[in-house]
Structure formats: structure tokens, C-alpha cells
PDB file of N, CA and C in Angstrom:
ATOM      1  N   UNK A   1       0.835  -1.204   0.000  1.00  0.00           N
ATOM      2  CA  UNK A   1       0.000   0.000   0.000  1.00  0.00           C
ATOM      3  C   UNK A   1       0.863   1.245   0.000  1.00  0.00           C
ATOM      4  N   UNK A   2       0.589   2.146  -0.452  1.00  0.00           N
ATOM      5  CA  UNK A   2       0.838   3.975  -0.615  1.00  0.00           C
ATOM      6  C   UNK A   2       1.408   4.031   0.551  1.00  0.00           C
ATOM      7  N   UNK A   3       2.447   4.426   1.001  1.00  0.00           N
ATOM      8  CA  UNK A   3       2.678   4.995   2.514  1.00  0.00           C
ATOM      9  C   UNK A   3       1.864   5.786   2.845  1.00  0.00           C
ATOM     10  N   UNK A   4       1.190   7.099   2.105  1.00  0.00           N
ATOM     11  CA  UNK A   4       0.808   7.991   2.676  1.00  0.00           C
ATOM     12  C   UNK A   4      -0.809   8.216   2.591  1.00  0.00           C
ATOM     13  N   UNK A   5      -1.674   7.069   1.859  1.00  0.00           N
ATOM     14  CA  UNK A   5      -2.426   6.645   2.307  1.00  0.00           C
ATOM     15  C   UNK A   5      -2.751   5.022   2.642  1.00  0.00           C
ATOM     16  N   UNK A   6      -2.410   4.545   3.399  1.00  0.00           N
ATOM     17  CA  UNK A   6      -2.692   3.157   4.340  1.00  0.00           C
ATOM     18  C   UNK A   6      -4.263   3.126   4.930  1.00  0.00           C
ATOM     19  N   UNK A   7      -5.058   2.505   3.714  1.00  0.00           N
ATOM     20  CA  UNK A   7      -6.743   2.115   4.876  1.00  0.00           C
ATOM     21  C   UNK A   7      -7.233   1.277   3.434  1.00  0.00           C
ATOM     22  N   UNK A   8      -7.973   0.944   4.250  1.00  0.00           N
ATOM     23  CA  UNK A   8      -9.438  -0.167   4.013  1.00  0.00           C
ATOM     24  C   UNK A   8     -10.458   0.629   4.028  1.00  0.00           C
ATOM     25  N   UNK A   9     -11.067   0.635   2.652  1.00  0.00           N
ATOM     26  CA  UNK A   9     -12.283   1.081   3.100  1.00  0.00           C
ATOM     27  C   UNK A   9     -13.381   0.140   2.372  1.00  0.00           C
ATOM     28  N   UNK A  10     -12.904  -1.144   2.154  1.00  0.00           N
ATOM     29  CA  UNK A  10     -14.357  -2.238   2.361  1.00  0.00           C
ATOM     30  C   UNK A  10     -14.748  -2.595   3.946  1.00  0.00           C
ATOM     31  N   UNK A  11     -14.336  -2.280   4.875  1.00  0.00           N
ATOM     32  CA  UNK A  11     -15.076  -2.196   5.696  1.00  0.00           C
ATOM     33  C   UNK A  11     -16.019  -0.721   7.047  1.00  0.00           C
ATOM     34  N   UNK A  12     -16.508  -0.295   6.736  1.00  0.00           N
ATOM     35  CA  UNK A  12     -16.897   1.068   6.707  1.00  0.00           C
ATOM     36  C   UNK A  12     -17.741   0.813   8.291  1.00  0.00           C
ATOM     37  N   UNK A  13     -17.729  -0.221   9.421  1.00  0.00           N
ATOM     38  CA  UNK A  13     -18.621   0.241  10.102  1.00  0.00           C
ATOM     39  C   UNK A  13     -20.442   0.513   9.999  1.00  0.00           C
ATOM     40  N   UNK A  14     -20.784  -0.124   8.941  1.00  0.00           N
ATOM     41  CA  UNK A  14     -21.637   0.584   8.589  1.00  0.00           C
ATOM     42  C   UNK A  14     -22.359   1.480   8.085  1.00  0.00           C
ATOM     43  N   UNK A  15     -21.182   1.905   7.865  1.00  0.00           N
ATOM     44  CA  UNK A  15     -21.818   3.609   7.008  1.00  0.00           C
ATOM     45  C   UNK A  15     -22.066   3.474   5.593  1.00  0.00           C
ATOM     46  N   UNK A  16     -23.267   3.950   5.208  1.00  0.00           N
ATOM     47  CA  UNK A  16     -23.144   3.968   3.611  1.00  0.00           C
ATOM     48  C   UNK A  16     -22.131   4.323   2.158  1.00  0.00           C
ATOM     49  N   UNK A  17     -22.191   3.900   1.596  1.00  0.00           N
ATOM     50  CA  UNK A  17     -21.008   4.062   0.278  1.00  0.00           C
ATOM     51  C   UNK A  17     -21.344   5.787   0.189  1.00  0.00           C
ATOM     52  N   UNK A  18     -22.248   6.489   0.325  1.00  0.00           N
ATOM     53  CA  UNK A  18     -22.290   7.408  -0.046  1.00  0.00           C
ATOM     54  C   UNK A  18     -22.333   8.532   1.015  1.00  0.00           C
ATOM     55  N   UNK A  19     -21.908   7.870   2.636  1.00  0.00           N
ATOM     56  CA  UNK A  19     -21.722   8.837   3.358  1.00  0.00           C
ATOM     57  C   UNK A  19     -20.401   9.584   3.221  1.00  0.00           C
ATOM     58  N   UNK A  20     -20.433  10.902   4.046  1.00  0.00           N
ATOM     59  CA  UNK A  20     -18.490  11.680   4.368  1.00  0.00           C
ATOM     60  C   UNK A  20     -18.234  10.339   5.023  1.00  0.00           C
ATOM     61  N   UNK A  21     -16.600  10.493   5.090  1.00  0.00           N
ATOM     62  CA  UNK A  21     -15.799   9.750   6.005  1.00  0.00           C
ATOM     63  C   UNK A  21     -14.702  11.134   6.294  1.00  0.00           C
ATOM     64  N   UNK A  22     -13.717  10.711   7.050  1.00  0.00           N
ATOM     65  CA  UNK A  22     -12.387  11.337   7.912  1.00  0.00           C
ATOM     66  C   UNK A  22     -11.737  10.769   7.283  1.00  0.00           C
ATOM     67  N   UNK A  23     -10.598  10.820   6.984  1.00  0.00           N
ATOM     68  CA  UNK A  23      -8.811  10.120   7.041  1.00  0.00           C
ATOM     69  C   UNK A  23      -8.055  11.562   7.680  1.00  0.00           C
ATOM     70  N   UNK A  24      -6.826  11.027   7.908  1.00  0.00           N
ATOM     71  CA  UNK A  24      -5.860  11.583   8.430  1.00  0.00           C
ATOM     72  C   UNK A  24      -4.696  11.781   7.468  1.00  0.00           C
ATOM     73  N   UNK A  25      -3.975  12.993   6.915  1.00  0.00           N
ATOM     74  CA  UNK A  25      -3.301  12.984   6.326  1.00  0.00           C
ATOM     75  C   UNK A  25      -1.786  12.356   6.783  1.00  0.00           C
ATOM     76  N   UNK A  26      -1.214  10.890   6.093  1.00  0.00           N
ATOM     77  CA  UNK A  26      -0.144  10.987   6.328  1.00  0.00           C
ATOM     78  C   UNK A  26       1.104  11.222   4.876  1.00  0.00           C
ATOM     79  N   UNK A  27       2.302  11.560   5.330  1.00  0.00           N
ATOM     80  CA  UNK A  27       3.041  12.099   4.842  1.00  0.00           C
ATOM     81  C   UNK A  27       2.924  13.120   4.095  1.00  0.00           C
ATOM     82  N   UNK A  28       4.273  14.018   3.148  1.00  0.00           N
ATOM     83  CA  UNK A  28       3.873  15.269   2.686  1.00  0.00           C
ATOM     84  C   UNK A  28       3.479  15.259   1.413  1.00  0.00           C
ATOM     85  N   UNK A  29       3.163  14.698   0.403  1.00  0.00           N
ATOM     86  CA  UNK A  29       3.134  14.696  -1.325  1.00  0.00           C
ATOM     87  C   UNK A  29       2.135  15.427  -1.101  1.00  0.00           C
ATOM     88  N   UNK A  30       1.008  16.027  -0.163  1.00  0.00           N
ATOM     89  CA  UNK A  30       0.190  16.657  -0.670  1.00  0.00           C
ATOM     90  C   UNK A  30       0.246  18.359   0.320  1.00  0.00           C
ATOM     91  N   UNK A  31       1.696  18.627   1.176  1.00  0.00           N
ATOM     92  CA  UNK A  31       2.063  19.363   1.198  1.00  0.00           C
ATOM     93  C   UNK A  31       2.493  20.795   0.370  1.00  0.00           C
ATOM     94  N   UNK A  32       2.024  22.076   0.362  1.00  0.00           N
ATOM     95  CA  UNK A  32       1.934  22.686   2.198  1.00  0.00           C
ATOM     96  C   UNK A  32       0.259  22.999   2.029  1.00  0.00           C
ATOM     97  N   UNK A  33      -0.563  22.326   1.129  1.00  0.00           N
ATOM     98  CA  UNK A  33      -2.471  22.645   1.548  1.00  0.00           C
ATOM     99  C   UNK A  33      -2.578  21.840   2.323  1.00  0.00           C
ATOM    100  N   UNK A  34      -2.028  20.546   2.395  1.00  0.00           N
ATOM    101  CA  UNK A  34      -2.406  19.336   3.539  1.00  0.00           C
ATOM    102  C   UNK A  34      -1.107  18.597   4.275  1.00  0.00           C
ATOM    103  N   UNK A  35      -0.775  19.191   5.593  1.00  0.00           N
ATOM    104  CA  UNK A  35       0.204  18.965   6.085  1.00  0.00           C
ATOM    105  C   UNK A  35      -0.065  17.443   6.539  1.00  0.00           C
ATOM    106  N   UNK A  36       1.487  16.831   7.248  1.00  0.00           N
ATOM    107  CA  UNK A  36       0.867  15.495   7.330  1.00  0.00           C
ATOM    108  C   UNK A  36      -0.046  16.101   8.922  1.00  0.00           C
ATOM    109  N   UNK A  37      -1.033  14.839   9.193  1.00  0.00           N
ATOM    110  CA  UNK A  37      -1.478  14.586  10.740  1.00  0.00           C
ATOM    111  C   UNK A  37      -3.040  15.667  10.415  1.00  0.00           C
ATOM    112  N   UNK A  38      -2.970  16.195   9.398  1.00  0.00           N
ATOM    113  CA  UNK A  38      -4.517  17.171   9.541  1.00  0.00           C
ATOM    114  C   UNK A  38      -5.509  15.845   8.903  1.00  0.00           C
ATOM    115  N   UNK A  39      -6.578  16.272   9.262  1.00  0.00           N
ATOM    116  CA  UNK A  39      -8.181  15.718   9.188  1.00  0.00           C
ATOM    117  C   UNK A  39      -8.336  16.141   7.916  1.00  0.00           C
ATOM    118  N   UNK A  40      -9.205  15.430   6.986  1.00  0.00           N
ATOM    119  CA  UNK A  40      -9.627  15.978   5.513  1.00  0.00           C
ATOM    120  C   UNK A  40     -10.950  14.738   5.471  1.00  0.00           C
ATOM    121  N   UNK A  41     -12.233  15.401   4.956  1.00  0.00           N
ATOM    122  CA  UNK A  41     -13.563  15.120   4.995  1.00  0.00           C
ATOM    123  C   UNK A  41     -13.752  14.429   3.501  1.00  0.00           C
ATOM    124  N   UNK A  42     -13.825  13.646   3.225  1.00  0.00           N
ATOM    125  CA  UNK A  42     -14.381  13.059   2.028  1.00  0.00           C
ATOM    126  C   UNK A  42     -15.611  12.864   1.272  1.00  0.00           C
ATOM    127  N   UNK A  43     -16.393  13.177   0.485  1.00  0.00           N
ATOM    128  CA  UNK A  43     -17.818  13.212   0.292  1.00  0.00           C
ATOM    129  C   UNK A  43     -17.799  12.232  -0.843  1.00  0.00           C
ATOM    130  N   UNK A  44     -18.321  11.229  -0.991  1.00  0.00           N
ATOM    131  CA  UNK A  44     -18.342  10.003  -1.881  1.00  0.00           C
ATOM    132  C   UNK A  44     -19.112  10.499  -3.223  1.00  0.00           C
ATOM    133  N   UNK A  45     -20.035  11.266  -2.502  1.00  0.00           N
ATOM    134  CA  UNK A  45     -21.565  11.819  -3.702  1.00  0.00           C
ATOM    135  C   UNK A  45     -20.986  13.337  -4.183  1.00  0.00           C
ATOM    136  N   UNK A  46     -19.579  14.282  -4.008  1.00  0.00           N
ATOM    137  CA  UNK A  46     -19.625  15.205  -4.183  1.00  0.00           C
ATOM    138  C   UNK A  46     -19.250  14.954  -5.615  1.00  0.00           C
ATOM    139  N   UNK A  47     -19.233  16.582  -6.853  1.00  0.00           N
ATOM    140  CA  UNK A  47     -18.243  15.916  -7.868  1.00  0.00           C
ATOM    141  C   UNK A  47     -17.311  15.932  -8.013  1.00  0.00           C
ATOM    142  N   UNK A  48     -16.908  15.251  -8.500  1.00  0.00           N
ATOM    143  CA  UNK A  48     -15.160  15.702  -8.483  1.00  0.00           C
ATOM    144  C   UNK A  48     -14.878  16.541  -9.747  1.00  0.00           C
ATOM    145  N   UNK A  49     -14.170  17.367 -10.330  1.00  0.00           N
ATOM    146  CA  UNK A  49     -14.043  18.325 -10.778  1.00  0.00           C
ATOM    147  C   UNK A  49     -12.352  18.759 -10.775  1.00  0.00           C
ATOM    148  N   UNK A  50     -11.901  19.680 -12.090  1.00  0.00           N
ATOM    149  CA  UNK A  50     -10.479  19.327 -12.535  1.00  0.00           C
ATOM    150  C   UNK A  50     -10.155  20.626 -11.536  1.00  0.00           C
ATOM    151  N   UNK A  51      -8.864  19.968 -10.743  1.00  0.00           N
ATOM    152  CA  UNK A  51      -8.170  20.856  -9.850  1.00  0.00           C
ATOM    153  C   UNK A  51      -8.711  20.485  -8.036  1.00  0.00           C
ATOM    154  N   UNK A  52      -9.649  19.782  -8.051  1.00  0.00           N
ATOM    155  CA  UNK A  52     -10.654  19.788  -6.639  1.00  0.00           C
ATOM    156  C   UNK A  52      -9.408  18.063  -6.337  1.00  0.00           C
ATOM    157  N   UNK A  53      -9.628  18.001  -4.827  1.00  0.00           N
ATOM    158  CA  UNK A  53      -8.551  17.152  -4.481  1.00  0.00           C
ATOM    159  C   UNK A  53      -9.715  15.934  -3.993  1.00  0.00           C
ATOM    160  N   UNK A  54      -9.152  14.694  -4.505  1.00  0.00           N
ATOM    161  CA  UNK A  54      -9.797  13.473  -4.605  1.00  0.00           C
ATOM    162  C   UNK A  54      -9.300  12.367  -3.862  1.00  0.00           C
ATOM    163  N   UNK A  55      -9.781  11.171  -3.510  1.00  0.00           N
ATOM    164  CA  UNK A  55      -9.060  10.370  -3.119  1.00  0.00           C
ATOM    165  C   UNK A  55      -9.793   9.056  -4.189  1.00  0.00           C
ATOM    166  N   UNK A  56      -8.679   8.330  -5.068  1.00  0.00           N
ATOM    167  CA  UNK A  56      -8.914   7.260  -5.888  1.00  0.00           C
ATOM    168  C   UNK A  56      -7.833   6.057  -5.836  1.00  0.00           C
ATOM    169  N   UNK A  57      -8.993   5.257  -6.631  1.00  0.00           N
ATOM    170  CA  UNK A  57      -8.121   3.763  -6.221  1.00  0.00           C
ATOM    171  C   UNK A  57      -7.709   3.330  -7.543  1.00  0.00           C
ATOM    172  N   UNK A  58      -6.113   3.188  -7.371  1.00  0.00           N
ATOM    173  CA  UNK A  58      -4.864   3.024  -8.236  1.00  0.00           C
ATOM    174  C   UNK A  58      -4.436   1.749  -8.197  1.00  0.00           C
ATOM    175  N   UNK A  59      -4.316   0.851  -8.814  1.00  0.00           N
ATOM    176  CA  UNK A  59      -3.919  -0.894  -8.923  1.00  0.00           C
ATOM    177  C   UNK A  59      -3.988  -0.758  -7.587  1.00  0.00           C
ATOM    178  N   UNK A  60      -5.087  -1.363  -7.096  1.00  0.00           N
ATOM    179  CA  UNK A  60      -5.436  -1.618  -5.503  1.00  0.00           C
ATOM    180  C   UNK A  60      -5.368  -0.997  -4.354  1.00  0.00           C
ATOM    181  N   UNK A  61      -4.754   0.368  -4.744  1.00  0.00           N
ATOM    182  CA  UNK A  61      -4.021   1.686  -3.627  1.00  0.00           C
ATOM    183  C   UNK A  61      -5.224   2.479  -3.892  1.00  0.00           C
ATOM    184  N   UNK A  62      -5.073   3.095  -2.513  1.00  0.00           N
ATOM    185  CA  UNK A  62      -6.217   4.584  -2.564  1.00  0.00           C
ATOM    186  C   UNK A  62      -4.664   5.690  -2.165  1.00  0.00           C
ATOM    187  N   UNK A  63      -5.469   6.251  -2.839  1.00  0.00           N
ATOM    188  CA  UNK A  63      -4.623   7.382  -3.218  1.00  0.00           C
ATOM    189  C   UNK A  63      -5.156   9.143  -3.000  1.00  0.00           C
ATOM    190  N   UNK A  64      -4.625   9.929  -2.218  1.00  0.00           N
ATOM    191  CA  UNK A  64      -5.114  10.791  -2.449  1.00  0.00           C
ATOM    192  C   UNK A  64      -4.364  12.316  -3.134  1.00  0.00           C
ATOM    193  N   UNK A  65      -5.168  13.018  -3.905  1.00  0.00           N
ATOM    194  CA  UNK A  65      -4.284  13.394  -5.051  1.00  0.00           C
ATOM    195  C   UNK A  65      -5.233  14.710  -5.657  1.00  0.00           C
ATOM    196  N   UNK A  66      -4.560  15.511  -6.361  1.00  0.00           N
ATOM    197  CA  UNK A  66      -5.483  16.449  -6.995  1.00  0.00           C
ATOM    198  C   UNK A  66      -6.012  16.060  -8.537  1.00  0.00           C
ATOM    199  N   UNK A  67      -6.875  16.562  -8.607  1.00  0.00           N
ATOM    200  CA  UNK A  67      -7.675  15.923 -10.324  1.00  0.00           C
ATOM    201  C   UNK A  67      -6.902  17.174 -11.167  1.00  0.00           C
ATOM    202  N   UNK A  68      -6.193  16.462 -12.301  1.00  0.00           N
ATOM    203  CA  UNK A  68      -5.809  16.942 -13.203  1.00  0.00           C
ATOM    204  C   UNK A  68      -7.141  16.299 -14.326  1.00  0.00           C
ATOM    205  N   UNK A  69      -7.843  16.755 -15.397  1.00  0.00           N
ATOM    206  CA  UNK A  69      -8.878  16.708 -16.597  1.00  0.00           C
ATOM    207  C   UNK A  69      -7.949  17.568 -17.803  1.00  0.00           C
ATOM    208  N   UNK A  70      -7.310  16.768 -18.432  1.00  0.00           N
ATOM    209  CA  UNK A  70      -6.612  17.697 -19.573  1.00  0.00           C
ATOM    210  C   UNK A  70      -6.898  16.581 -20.913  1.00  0.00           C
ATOM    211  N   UNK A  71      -7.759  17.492 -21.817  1.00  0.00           N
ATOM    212  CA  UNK A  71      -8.287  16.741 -23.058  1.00  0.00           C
ATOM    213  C   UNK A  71      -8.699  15.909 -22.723  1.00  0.00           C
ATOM    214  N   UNK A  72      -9.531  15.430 -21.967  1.00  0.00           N
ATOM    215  CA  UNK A  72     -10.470  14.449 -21.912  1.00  0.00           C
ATOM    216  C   UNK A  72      -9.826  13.426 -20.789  1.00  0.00           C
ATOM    217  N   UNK A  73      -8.496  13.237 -20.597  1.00  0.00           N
ATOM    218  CA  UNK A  73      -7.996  12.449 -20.168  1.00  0.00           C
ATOM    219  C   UNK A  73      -7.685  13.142 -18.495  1.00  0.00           C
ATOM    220  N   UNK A  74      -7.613  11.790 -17.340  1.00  0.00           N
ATOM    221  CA  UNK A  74      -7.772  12.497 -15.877  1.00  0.00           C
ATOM    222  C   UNK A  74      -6.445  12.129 -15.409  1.00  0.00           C
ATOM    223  N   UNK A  75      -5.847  12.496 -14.577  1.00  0.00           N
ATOM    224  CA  UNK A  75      -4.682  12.453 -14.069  1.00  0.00           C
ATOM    225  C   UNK A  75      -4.928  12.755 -12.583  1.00  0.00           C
ATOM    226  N   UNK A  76      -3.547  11.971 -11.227  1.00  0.00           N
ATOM    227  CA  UNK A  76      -3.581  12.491 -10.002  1.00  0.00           C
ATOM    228  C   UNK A  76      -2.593  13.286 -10.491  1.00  0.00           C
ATOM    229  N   UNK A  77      -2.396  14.031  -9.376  1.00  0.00           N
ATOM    230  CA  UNK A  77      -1.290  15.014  -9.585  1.00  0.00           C
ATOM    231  C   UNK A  77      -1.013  15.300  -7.931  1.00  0.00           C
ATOM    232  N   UNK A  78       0.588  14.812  -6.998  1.00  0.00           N
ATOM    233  CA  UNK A  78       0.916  15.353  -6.297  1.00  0.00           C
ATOM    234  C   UNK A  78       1.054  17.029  -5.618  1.00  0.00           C
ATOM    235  N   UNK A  79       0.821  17.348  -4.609  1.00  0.00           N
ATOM    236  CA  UNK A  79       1.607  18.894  -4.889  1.00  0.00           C
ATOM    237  C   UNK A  79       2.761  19.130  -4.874  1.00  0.00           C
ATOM    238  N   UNK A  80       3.223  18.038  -4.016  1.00  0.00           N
ATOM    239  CA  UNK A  80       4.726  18.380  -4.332  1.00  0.00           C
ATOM    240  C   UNK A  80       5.542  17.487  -5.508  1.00  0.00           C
ATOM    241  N   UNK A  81       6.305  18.318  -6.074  1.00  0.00           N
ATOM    242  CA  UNK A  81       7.085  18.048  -7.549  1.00  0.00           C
ATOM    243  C   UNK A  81       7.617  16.907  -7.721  1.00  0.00           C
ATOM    244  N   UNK A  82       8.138  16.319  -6.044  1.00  0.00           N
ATOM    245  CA  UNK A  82       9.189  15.163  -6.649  1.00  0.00           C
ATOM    246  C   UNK A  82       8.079  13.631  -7.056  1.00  0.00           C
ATOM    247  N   UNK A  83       7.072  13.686  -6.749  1.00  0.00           N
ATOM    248  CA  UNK A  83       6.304  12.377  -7.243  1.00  0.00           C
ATOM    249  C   UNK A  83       5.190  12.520  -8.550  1.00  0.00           C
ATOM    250  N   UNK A  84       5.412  11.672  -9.251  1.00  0.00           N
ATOM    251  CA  UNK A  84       4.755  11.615 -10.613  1.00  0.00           C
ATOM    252  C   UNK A  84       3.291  11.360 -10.796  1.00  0.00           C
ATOM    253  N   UNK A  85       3.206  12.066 -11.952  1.00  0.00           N
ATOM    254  CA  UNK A  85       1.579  12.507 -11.961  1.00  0.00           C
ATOM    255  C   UNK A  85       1.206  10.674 -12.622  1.00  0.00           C
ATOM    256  N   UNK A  86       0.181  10.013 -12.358  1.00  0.00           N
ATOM    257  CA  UNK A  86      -0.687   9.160 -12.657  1.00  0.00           C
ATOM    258  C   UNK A  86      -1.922   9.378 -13.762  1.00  0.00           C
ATOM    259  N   UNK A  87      -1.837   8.205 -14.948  1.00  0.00           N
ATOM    260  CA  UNK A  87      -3.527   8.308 -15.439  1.00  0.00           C
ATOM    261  C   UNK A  87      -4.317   7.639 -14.550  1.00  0.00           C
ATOM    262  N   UNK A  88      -5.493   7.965 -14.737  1.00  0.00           N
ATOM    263  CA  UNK A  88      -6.103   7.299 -14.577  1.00  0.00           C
ATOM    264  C   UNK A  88      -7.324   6.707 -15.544  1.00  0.00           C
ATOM    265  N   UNK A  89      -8.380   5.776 -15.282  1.00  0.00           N
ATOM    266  CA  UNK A  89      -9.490   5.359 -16.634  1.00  0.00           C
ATOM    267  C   UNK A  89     -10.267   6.611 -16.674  1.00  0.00           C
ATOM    268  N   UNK A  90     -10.486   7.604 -15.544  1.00  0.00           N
ATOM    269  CA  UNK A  90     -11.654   8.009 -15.068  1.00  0.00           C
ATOM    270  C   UNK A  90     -12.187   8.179 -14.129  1.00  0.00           C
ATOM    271  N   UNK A  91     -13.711   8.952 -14.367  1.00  0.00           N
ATOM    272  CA  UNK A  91     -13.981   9.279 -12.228  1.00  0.00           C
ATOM    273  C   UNK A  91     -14.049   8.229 -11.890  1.00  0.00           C
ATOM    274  N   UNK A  92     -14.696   6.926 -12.705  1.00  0.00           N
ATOM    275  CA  UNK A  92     -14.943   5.645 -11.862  1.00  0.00           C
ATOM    276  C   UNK A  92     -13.999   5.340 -10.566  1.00  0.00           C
ATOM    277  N   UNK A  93     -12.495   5.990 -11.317  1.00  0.00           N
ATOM    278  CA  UNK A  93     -11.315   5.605 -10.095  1.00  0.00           C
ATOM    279  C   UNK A  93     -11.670   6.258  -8.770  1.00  0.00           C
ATOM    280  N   UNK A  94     -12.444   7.894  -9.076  1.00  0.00           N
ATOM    281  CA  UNK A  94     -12.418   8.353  -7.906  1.00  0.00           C
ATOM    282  C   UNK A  94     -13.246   7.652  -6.711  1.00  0.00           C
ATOM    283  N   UNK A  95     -12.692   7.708  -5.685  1.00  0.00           N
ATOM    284  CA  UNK A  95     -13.707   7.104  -4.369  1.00  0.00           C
ATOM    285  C   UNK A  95     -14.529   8.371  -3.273  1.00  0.00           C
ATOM    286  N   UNK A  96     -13.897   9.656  -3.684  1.00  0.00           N
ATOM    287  CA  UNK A  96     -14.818  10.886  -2.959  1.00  0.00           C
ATOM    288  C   UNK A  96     -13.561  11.706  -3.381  1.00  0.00           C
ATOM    289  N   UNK A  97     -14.387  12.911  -2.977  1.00  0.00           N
ATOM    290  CA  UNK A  97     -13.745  14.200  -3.202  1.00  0.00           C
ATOM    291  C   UNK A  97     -13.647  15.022  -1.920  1.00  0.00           C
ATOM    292  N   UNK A  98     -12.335  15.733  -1.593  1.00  0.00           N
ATOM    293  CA  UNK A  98     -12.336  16.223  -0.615  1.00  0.00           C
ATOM    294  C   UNK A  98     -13.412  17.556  -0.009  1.00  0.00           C
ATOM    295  N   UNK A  99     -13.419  17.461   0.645  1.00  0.00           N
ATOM    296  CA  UNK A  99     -14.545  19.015   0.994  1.00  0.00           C
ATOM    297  C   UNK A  99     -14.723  19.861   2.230  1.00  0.00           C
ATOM    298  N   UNK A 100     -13.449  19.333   2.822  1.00  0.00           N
ATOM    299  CA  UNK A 100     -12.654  19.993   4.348  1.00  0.00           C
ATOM    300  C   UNK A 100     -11.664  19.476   4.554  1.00  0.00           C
ATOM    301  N   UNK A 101     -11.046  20.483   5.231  1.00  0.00           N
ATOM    302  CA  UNK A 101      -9.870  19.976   6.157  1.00  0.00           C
ATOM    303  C   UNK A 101      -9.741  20.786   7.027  1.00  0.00           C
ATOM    304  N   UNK A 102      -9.089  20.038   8.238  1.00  0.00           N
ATOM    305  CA  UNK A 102      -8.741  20.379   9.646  1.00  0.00           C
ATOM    306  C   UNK A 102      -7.290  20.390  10.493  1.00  0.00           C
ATOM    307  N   UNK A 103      -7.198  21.176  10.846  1.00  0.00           N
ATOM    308  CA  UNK A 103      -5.324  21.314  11.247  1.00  0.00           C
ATOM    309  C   UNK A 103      -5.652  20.773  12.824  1.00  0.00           C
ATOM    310  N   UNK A 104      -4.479  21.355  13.755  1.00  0.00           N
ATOM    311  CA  UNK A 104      -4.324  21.708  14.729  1.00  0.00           C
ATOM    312  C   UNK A 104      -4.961  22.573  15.361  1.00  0.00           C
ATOM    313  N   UNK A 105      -4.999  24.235  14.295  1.00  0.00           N
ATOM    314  CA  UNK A 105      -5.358  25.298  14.959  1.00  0.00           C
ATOM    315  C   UNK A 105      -6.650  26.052  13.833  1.00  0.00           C
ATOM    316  N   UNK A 106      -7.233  26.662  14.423  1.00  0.00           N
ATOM    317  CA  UNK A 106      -8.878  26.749  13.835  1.00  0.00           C
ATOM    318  C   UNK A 106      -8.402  27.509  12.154  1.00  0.00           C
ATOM    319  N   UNK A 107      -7.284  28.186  12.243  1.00  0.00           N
ATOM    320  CA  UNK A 107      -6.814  28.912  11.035  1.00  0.00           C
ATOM    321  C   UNK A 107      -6.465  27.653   9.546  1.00  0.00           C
ATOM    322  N   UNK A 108      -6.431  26.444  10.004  1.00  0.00           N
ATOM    323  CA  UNK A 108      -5.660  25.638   9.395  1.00  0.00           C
ATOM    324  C   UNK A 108      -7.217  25.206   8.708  1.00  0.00           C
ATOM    325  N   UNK A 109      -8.483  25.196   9.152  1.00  0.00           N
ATOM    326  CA  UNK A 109     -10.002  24.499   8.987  1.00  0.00           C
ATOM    327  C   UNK A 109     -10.434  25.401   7.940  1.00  0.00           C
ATOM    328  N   UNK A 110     -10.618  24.302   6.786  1.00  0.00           N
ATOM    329  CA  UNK A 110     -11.084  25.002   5.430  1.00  0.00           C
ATOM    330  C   UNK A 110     -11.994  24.254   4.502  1.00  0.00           C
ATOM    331  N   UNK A 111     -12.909  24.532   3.768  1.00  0.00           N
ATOM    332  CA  UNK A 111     -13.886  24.347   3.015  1.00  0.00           C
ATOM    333  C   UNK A 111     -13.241  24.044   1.870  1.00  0.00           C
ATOM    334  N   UNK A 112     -13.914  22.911   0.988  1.00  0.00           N
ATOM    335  CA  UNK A 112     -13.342  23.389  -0.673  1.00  0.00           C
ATOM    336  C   UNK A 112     -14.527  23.480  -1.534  1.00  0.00           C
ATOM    337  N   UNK A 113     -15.821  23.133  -0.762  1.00  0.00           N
ATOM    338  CA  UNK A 113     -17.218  23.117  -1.925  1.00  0.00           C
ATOM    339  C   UNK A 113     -17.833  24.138  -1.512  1.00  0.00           C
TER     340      UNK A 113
END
């Protein structure tokens, strides 16, 4: 698995495919909008949309990543430079789209829809 995202999410507790969930950001590739250790809200039903930050599943990895849409074709895209951008088939890959995040300190808590 991804170092920097590590989870399961065939087993959900119960919650519907189409509820939010939480993860926890680990490591930096998606540094300095999402430091590692902050909270980020996932919405399964939101859309995803080119530039909006997603989390999708990559030969068996979930991944979380920003949507690149260039000519038709979708791409993750790290923020930081040193890791390589990914195709992907499509939204099918996506598994939700981000739509908060949460730091430490109330300045760090932000909206993206």
C-alpha cells in the first residue's frame, strides 16, 4: 500500500457508500495545503471536478491526489514536484472528493465546496 495513504475502506462500520468519512493525512506529497497529521472530509456523492482534491483507487491503492482533466484524459497530480503525476481510466477511479480539512489550529479548517 501507498505509505501515505494506508486504509481499508471495504469495511466502513456501517456507514453507507455514499456517506463523508475522515482520514488523516499521512506524509507530505500533498504538502503545504495538507500537512501530514490534519483531518480531511471526504464526500463520496460530491463531484469531483479538474483541480478539486480526490481520493482514488490506483492498482489496488487509494490514493489521495489532486484531479488533473486535460483533453479528456484524468490524471492524479501530487503537490509536491518530486512524485509523478498518474492516469487514470476516469472518475470511476475516484472514491470521494475532498470538501474539508482540519489542522491543529482553527486557522488551518477550510472548506473546498
Amino acid at each position: 500500500m501507498n505509505p501515505e495513504m494506508d486504509l481499508d475502506l471495504s469495511g466502513t462500520g456501517g456507514c453507507s457508500d455514499s456517506e463523508p468519512f475522515a482520514l488523516r493525512v499521512l506524509g507530505d506529497s500533498m504538502a503545504p495545503e495538507f500537512e501530514h497529521g490534519m483531518i480531511i472530509i471526504i464526500d463520496p456523492s460530491a463531484p469531483a471536478t479538474h483541480g478539486g482534491y480526490v481520493v482514488a483507487q490506483v492498482d489496488g491503492e487509494y490514493l489521495f491526489r489532486q484531479l488533473v482533466i486535460e483533453d479528456g484524459s484524468h490524471y492524479l497530480v501530487a503537490l509536491k514536484e518530486d512524485h509523478r503525476r498518474l492516469s487514470i481510466p476516469g472518475r470511476q477511479a475516484i472514491v470521494g472528493v475532498v470538501t474539508q480539512r482540519a489542522g491543529t489550529r482553527r486557522s488551518q479548517h477550510k472548506r473546498y465546496l
